[in-house]
Protein backbone atom coordinates (compact mmCIF):
# COMPACT_ATOMS: atom_id res chain seq x y z
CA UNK A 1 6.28 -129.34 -25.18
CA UNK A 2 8.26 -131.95 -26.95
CA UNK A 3 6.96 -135.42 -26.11
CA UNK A 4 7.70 -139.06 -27.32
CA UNK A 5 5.69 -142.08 -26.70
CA UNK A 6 6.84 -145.53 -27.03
CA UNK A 7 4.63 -148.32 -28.00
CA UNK A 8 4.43 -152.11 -28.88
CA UNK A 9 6.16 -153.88 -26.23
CA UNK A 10 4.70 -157.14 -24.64
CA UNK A 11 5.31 -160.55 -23.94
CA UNK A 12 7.01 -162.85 -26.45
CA UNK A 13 8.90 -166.18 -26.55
CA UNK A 14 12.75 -166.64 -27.40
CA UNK A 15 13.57 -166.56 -31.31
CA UNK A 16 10.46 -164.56 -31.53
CA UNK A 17 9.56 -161.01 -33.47
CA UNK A 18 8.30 -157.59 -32.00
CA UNK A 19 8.01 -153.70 -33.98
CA UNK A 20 8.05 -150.69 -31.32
CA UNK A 21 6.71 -147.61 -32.40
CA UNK A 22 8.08 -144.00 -31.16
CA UNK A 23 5.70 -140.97 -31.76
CA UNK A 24 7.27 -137.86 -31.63
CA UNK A 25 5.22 -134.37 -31.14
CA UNK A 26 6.21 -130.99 -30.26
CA UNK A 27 9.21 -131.71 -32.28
CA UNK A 28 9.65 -132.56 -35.64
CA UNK A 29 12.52 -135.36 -36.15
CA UNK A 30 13.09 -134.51 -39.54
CA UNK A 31 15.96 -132.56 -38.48
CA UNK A 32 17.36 -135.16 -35.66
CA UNK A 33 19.14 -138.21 -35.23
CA UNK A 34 16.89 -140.86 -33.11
CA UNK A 35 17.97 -143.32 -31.04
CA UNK A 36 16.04 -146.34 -29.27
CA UNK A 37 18.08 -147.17 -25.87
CA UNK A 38 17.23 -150.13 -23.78
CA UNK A 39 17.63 -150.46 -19.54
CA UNK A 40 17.20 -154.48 -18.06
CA UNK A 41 16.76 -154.39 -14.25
CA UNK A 42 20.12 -153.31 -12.35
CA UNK A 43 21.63 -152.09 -15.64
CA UNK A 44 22.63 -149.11 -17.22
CA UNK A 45 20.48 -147.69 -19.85
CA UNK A 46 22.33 -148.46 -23.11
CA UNK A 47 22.17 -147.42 -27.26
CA UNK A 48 20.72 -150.09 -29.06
CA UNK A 49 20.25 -148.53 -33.01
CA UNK A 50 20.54 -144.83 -34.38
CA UNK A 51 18.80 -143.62 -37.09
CA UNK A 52 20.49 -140.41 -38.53
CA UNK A 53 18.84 -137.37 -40.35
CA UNK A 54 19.96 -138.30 -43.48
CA UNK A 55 18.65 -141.96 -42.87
CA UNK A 56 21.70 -143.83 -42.69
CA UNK A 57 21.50 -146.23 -39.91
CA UNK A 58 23.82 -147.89 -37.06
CA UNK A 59 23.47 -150.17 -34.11
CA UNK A 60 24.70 -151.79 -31.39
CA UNK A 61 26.69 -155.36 -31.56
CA UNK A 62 24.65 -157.03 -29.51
CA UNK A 63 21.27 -156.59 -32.19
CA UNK A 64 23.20 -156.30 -35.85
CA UNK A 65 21.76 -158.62 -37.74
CA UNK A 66 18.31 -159.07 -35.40
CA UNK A 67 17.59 -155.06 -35.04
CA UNK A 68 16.23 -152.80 -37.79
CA UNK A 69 15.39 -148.91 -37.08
CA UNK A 70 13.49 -146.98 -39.71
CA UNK A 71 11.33 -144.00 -39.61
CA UNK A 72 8.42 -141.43 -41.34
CA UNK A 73 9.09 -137.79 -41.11
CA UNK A 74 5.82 -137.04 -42.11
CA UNK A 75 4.54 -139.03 -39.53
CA UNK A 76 7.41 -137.94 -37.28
CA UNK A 77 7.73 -141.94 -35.92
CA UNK A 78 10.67 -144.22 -35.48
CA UNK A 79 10.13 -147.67 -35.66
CA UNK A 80 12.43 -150.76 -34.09
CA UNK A 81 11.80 -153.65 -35.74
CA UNK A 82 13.05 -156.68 -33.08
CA UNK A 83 13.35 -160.34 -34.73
CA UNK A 84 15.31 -163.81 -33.07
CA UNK A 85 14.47 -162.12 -29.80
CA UNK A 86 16.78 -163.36 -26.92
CA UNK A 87 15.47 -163.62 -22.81
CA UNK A 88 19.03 -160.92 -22.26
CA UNK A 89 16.80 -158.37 -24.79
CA UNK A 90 14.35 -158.38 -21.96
CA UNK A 91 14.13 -154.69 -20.88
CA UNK A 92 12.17 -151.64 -21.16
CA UNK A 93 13.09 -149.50 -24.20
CA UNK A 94 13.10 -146.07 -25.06
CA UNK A 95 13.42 -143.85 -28.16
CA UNK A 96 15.26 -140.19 -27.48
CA UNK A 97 15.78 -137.64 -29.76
CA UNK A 98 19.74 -137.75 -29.97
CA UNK A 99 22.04 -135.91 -27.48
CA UNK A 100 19.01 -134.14 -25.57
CA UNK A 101 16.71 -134.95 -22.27
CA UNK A 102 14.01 -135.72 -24.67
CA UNK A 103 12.59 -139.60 -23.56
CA UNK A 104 9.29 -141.16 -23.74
CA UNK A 105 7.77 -143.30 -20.83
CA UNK A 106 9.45 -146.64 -22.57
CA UNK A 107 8.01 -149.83 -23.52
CA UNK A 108 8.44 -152.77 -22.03
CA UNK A 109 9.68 -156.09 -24.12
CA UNK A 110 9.90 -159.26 -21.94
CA UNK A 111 11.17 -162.48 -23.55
CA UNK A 112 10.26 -165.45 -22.13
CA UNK A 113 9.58 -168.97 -22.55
């Protein structure tokens, strides 16, 4: 079955730097745009970056400029690289493979002095 598992959350202070890790199996995602979605207590889950295919990449307003997603087909993992972290970034955060019910456990990032 397709699976994805979300890694490299923790604690970290304001202004500071964290990389999440997504590890895709059952599915290649070669052949799929991935996203990484965040959801904060009381909030709705929401897109933070998309990596296409092809590689080109987009994201949210709230992280352009702070955000980077990247990935490795061969090692079928999408990476969010988090820097200047903010206390509202606080939330547990989730790669899917675009469009589908595909979604890892999440990770959670707390920001915090």
């Amino acid at each position: 079955q397709v699976r994805l598992v979300e890694s490299g959350g923790g604690l970290v202070q304001p202004g500071g730097s964290l990389t999440l890790s997504c590890v895709a199996s059952g599915r290649h995602i070669m052949y799929s745009d991935m996203d990484w979605y965040r959801q904060a207590p009381g909030k709705e889950r929401e897109l933070v970056a998309r990596i296409y295919a092809g590689g080109m990449e987009d994201y949210a307003d709230f992280v352009k400029g702070r955000f980077t997603i990247s990935k490795d087909n061969t090692k079928d993992t999408v990476w969010l690289q988090m820097h200047s972290l903010k206390s509202e970034d606080t939330a547990v955060y989730y790669c899917n493979f675009r469009g589908t019910a595909y979604w890892g456990q999440g990770t959670q990032v707390t920001v915090s002095s």
